[in-house]
Protein backbone atom coordinates (compact mmCIF):
# COMPACT_ATOMS: atom_id res chain seq x y z
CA UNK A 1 -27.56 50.98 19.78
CA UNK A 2 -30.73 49.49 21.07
CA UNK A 3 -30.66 45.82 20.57
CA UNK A 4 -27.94 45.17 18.03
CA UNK A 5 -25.21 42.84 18.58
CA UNK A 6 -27.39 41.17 21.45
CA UNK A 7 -27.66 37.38 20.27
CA UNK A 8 -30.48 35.35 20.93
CA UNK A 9 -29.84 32.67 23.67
CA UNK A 10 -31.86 29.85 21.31
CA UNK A 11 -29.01 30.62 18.76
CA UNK A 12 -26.38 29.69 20.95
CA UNK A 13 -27.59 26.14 21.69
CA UNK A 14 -25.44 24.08 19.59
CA UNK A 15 -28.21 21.50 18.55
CA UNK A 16 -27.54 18.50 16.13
CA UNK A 17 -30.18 16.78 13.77
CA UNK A 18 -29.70 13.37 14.36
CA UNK A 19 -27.34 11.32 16.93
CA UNK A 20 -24.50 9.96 14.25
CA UNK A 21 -24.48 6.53 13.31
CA UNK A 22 -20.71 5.55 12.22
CA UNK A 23 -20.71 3.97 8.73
CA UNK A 24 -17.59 2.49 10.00
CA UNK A 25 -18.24 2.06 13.85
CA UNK A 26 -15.36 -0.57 14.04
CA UNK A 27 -12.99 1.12 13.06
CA UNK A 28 -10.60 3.18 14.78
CA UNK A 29 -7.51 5.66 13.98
CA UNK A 30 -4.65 3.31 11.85
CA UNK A 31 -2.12 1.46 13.25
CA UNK A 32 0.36 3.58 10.99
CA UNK A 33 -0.49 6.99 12.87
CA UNK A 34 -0.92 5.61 16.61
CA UNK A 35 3.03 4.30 16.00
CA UNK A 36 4.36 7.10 14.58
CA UNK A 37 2.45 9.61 16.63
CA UNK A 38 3.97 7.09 19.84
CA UNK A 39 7.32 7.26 18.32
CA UNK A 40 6.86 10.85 17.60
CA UNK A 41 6.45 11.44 21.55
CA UNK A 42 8.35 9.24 22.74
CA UNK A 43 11.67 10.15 20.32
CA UNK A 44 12.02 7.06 19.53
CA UNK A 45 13.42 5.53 16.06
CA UNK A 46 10.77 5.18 13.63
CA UNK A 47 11.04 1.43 12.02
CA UNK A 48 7.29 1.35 11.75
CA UNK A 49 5.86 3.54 9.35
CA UNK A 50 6.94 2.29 5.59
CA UNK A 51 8.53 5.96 4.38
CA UNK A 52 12.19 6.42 3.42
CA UNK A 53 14.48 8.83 5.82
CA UNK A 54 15.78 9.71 3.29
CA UNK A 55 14.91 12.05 0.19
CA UNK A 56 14.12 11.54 -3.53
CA UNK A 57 16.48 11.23 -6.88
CA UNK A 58 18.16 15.15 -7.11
CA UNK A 59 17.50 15.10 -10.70
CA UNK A 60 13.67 14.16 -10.15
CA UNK A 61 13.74 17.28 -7.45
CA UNK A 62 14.76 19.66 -9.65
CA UNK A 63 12.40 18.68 -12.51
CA UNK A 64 9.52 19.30 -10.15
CA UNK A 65 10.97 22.12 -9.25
CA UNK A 66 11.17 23.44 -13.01
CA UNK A 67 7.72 23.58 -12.92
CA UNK A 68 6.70 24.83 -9.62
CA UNK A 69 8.49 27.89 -11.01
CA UNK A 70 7.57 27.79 -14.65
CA UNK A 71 3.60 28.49 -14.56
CA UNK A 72 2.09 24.57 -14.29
CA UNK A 73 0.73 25.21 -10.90
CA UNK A 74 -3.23 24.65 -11.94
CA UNK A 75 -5.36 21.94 -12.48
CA UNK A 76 -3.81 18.76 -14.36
CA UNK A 77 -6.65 17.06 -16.28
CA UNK A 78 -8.57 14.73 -14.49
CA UNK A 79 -6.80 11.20 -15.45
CA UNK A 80 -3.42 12.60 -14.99
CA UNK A 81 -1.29 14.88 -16.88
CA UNK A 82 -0.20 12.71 -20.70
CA UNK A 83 3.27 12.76 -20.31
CA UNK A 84 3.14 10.80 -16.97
CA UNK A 85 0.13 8.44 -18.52
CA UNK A 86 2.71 8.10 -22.02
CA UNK A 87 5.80 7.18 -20.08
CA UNK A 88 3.94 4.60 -17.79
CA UNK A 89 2.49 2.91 -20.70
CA UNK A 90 6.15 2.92 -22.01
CA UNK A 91 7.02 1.17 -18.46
CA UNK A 92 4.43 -1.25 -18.41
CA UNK A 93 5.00 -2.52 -22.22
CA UNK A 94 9.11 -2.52 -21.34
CA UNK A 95 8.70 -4.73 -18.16
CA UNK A 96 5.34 -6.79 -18.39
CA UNK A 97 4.66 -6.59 -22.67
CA UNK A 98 1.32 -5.17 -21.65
CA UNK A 99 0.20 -2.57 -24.29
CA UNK A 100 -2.27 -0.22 -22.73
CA UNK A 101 -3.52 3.07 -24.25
CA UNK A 102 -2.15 5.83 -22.29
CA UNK A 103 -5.54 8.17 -23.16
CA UNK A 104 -8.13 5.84 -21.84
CA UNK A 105 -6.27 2.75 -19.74
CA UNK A 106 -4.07 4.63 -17.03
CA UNK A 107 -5.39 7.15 -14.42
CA UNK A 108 -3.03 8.91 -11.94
CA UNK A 109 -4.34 8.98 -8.33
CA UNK A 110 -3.64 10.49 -5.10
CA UNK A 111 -1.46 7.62 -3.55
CA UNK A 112 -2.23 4.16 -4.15
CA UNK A 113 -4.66 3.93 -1.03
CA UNK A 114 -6.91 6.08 -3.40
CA UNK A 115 -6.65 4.06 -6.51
CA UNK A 116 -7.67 0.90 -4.32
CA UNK A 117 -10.44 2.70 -2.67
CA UNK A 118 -11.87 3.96 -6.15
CA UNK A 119 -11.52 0.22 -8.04
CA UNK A 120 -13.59 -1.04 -5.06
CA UNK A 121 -16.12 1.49 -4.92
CA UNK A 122 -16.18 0.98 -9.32
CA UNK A 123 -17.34 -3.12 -8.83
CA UNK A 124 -18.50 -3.78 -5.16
CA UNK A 125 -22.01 -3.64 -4.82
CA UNK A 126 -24.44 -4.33 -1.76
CA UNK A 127 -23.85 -7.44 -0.36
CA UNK A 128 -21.05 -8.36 -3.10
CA UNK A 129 -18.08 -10.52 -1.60
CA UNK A 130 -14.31 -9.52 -1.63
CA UNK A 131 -12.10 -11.88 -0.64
CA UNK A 132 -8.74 -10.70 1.06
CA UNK A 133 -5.63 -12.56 2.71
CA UNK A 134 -4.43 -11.53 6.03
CA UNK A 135 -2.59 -10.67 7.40
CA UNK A 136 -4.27 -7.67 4.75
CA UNK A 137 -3.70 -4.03 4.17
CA UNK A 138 -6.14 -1.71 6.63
CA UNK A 139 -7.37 -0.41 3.67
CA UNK A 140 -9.52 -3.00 1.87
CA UNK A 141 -11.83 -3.70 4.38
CA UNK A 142 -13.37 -0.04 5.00
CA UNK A 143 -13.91 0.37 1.29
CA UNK A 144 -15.59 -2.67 1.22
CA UNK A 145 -17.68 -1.95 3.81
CA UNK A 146 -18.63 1.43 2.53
CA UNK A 147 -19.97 -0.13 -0.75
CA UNK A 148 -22.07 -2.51 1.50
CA UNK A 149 -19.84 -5.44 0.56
CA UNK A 150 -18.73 -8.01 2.91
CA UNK A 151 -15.25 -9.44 3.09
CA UNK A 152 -13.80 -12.68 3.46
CA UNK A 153 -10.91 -13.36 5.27
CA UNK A 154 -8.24 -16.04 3.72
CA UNK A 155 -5.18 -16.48 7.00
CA UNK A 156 -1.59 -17.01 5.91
CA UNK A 157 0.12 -17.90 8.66
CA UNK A 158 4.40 -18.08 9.43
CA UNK A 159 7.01 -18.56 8.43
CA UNK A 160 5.62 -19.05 4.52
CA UNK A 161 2.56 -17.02 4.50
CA UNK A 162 1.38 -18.86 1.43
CA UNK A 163 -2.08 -18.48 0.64
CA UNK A 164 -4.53 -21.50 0.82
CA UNK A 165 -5.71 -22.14 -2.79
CA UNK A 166 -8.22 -24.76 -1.55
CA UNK A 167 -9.77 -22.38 0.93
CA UNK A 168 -10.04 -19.40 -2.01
CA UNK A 169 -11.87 -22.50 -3.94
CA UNK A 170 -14.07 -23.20 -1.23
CA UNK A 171 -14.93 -19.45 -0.09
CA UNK A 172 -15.96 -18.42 -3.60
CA UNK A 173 -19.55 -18.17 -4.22
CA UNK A 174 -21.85 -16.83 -6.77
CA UNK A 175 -21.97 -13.91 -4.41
CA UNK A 176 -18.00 -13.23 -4.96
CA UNK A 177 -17.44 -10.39 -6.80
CA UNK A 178 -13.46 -9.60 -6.04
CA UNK A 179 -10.61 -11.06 -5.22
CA UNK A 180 -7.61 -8.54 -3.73
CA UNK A 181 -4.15 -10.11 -4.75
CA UNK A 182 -1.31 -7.83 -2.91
CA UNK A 183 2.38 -8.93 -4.33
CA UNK A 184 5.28 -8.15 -3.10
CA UNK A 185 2.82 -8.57 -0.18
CA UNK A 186 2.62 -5.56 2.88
CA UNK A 187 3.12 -6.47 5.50
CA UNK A 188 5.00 -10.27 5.38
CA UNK A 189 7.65 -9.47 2.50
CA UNK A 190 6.31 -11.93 0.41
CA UNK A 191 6.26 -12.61 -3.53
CA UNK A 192 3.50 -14.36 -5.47
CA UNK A 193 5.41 -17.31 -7.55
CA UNK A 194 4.39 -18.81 -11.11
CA UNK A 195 2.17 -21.74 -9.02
CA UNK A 196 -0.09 -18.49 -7.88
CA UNK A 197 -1.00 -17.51 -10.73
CA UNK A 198 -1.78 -20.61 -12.01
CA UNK A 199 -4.12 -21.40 -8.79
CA UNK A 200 -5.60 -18.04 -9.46
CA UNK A 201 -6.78 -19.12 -13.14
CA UNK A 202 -7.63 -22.18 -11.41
CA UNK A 203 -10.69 -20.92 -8.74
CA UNK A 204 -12.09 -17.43 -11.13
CA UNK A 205 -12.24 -19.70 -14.17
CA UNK A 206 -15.62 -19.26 -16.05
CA UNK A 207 -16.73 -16.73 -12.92
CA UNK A 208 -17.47 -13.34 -13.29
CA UNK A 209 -14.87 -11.70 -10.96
CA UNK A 210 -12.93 -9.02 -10.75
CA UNK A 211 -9.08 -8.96 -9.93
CA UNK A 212 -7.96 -5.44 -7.80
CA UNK A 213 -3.60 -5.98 -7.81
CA UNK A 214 -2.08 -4.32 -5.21
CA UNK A 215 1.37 -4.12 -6.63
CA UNK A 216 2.63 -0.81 -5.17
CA UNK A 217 6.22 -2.53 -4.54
CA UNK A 218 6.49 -4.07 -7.64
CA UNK A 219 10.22 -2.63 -7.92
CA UNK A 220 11.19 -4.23 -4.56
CA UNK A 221 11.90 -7.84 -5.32
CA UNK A 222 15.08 -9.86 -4.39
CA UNK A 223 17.18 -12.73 -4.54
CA UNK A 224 16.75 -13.18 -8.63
CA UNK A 225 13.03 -13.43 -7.82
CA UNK A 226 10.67 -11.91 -10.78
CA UNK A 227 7.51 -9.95 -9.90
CA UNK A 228 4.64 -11.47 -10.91
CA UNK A 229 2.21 -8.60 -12.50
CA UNK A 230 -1.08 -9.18 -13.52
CA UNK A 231 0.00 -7.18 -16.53
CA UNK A 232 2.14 -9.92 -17.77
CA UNK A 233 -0.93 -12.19 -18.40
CA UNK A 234 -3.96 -10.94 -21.09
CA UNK A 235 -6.32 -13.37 -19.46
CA UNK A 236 -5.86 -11.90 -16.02
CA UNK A 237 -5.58 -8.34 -17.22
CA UNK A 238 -8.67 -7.99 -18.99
CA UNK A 239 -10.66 -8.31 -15.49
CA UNK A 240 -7.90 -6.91 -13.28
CA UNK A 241 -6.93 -3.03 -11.62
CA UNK A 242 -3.60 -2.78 -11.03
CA UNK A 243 -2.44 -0.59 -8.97
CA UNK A 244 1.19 0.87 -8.07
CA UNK A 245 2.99 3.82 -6.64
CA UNK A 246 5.18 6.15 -7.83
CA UNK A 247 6.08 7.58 -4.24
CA UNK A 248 7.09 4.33 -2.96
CA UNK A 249 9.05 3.75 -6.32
CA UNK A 250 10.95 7.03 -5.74
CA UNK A 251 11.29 7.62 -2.04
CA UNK A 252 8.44 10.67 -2.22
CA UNK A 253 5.75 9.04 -0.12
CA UNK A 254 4.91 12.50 0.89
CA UNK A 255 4.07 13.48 -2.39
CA UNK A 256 1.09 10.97 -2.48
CA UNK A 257 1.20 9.94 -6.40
CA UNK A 258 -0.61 6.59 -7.29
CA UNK A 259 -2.02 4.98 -10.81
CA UNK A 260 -4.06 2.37 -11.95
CA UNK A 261 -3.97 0.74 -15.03
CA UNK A 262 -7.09 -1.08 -16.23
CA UNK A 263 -8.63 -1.92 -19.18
CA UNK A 264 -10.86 0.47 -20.83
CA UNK A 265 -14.25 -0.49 -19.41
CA UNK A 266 -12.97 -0.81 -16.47
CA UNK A 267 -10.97 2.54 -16.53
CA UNK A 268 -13.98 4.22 -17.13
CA UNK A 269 -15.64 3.06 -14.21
CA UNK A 270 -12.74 3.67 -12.46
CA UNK A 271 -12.78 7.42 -13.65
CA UNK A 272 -16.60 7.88 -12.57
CA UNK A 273 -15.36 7.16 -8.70
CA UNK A 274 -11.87 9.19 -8.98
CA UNK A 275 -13.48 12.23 -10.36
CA UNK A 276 -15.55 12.87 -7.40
CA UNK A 277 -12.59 11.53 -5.24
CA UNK A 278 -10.17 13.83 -5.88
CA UNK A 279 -10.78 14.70 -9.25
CA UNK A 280 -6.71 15.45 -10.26
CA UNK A 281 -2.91 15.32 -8.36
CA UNK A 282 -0.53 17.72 -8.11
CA UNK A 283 0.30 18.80 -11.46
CA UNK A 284 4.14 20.12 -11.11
CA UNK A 285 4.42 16.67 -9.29
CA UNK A 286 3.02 14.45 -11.95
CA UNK A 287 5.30 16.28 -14.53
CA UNK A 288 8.28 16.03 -12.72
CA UNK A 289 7.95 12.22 -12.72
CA UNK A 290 6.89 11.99 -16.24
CA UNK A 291 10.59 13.78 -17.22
CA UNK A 292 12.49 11.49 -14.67
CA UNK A 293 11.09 8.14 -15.34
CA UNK A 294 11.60 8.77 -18.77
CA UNK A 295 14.46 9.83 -18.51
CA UNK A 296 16.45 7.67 -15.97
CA UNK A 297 14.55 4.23 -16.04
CA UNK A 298 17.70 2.83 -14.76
CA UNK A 299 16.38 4.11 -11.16
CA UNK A 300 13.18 1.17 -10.88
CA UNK A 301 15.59 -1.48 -12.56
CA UNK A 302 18.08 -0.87 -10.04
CA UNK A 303 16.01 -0.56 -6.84
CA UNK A 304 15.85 -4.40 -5.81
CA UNK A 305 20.04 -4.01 -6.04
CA UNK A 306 19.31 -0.96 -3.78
CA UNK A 307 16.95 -2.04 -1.38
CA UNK A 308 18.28 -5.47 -1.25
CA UNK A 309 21.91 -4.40 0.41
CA UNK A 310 19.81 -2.53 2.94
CA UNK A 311 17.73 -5.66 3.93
CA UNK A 312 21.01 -7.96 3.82
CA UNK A 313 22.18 -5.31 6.22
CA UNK A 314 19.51 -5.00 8.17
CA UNK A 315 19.39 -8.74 8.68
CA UNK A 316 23.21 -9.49 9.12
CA UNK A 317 23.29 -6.48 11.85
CA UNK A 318 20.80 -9.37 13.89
CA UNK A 319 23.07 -12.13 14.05
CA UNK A 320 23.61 -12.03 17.46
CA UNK A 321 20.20 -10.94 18.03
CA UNK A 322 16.98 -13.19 20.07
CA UNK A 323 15.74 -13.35 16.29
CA UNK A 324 16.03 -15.44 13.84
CA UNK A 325 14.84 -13.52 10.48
CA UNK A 326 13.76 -14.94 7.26
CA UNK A 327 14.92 -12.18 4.58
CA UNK A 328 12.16 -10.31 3.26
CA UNK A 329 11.59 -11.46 -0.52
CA UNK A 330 9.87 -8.46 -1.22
CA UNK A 331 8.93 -4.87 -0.52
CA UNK A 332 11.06 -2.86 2.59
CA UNK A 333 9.92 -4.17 5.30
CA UNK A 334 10.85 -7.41 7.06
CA UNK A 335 9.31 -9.60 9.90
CA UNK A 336 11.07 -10.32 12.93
CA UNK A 337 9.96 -13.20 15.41
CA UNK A 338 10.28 -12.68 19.05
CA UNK A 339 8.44 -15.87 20.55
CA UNK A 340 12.63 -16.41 22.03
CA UNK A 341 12.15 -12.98 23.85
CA UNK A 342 8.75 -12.65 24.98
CA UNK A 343 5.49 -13.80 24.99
CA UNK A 344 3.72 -10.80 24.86
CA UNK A 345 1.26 -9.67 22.45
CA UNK A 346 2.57 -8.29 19.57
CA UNK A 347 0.18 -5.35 20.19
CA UNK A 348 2.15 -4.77 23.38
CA UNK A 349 5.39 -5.45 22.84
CA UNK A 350 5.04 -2.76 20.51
CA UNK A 351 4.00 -0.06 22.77
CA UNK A 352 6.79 -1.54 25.14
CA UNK A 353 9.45 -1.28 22.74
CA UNK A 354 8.78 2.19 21.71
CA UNK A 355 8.28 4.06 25.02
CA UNK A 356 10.97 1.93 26.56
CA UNK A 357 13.86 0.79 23.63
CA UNK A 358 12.59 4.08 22.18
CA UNK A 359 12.56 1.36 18.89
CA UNK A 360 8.66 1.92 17.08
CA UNK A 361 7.61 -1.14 15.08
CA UNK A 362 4.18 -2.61 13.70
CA UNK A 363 2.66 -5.36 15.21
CA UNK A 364 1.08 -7.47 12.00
CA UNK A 365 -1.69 -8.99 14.45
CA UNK A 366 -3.74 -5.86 13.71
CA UNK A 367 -4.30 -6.86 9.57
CA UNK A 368 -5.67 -10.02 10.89
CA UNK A 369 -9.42 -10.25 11.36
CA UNK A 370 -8.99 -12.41 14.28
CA UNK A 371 -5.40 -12.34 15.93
CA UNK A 372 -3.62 -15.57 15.18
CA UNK A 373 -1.56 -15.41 18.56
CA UNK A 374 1.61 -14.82 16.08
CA UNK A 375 4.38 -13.65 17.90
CA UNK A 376 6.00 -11.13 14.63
CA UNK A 377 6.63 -7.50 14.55
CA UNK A 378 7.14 -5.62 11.41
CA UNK A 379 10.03 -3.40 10.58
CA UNK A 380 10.85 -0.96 8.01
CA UNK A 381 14.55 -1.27 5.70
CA UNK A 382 13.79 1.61 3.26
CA UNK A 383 16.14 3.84 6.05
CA UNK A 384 19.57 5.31 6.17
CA UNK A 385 22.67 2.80 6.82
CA UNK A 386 23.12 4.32 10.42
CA UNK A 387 19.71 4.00 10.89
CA UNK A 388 19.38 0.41 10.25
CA UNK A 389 22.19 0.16 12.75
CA UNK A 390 20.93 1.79 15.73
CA UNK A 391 17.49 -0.02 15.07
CA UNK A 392 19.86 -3.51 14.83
CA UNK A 393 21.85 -2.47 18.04
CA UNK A 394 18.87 -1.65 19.92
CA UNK A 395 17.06 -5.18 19.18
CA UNK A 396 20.36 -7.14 19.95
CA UNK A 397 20.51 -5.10 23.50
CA UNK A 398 17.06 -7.08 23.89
């Protein structure tokens, strides 16, 4: 045998080339996981994390399943199989009269999250400015970052969280490269209004920036209230990304289907990122959703009936409650205030609530860049009836 199989003690020194410096060194592990993974633990009720309990349209389920067992189980092309790209161009011209060319203006993604990352990495360059209102997404800020851009925090602040037009006017710079609109707004509830788009006009006129439209709840508006898309204005459009989600639109979150719609030089920027991103989405997914959404469009036109009876649930359940909720306007989430309860941080409370309510809920201090000292957790709607009860009965045992 002589020698063989011996190894060589200097081989088994696990040596490294470099220490690691963090590209991201702030950041740490998102608020989402930490509060479902505490929830998870602790079995409490989940009312943080924004997914549905329960599952997706049985007609959409068994057209996906049609072609898991029917041979489309390769590669889609890269953009996103046609017949998804054709029957979202079909959407968008219904609902906003935008007429984009399903070949070269619409990309399919994997989730949202990576259709935002992409459009940044597409127009951010070093030292480039985005600006961003907070209480903001988790998400903007590290792609920013990882183009070398810098971001620029706009506050809204309770009960309104209206953004400061005046401030946007006086942050933007020749250095300003993007602005990061997010309506219905994550994690307040909130709906841009005719007057924002006008003050939008207003500060990018005759400036070369770009417009990235986080509009992944754009079926999940209430109270009459109309969404305002960035695809319902040319002028806007023809600099914009607009983003949306087709697993928030049909309760699949897990299945982790975005798109972006752009126009075509900006699509094909767009396309140089996602290639390299992910390249393509599940393809049995992709044309599951192409046969449903053209097939039973009645399903996005009716969600703001459907989510709206679970927030006017949620919210009635809390009468008796030590908060005083303003309805959500938009998306399924809504803010609770509990400066009557405690004066804890919301951080806190939180972790409190969870380990000992066994209730899990976000604190919305964390999408600040500097915590205002609000006093508002976030909770999720998009749940069963019974859930939304024990969540309610819980809060009024507080």
């Amino acid at each position: 045998m002589g020698d063989r199989g011996r190894k060589d003690p200097l081989m088994m020194t696990r040596t490294f080339p470099a220490k690691l410096v963090s590209k991201l060194p702030d950041v740490g592990t998102t608020i989402f996981t930490v509060m479902s993974e505490l929830a998870r633990e602790e079995g409490a009720l989940n009312l943080s994390q924004g997914f549905p309990d329960f599952d997706g349209p049985q007609a959409l389920l068994e057209r996906v399943q049609h072609y898991l067992t029917h041979g489309h189980n390769q590669y889609a092309p890269m953009m996103g199989t046609l017949s998804l790209r054709e029957a979202l161009a079909r959407k968008v011209s219904d609902l906003y009269g935008c007429i984009v060319n399903a070949d070269t203006e619409i990309t399919i993604t994997s989730g949202a999250t990576e259709a935002l990352f992409c459009a940044i990495a597409a127009v951010v360059r070093p030292d480039d400015e985005v600006i961003v209102f907070d209480p903001a997404y988790d998400s903007y800020e590290p792609a920013i970052t990882l183009q070398g851009g810098i971001t620029r925090h706009i506050p809204m602040h309770p009960p309104a969280y209206r953004i400061d037009w005046d401030r946007v006017a006086d942050t933007i710079n020749e250095r300003t490269r993007l602005i990061i609109s997010n309506t219905p707004h994550n994690p307040t509830g909130t709906v841009w209004d005719a007057s924002d788009i006008d003050a939008l006009r207003s500060v990018i006129r005759q400036r070369d920036i770009y417009l990235l439209a986080d509009e992944v709840y754009e079926h999940m508006v209430y109270d009459n209230r109309t969404h305002e898309s960035l695809c319902l204005y040319p002028d806007l459009f023809a600099r914009s990304f607009v983003v949306s989600s087709l697993g928030k639109t049909y309760h699949t979150t897990g299945w982790k289907i975005g798109y972006c719609v752009a126009p075509e030089p900006l699509s094909t920027e767009f396309r140089r990122i996602h290639q390299y991103v992910t390249f393509t989405s599940n393809t049995p997914i992709q044309l599951g959703l192409a046969d449903f959404l053209s097939a039973h469009p009645e399903h996005h036109l009716n969600l703001p009936e459907f989510y709206q009876a679970k927030r006017d649930l949620f919210c009635g359940l809390l009468e008796d409650s030590v908060f005083d909720p303003v309805p959500s306007a938009g998306t399924y989430f809504q803010l609770l205030d509990y400066g009557h309860y405690s004066n804890e941080l919301d951080t806190d409370l939180a972790i409190r609530l969870t380990r000992e309510a066994k209730l899990a809920s976000i604190p919305v201090s964390v999408f600040y860049q500097t915590d205002p000292g609000h006093t508002v957790l976030r909770f999720c709607f998009c749940k069963d009836d019974e859930t939304l009860q024990r969540g309610a009965e819980i809060l009024c045992s507080l």
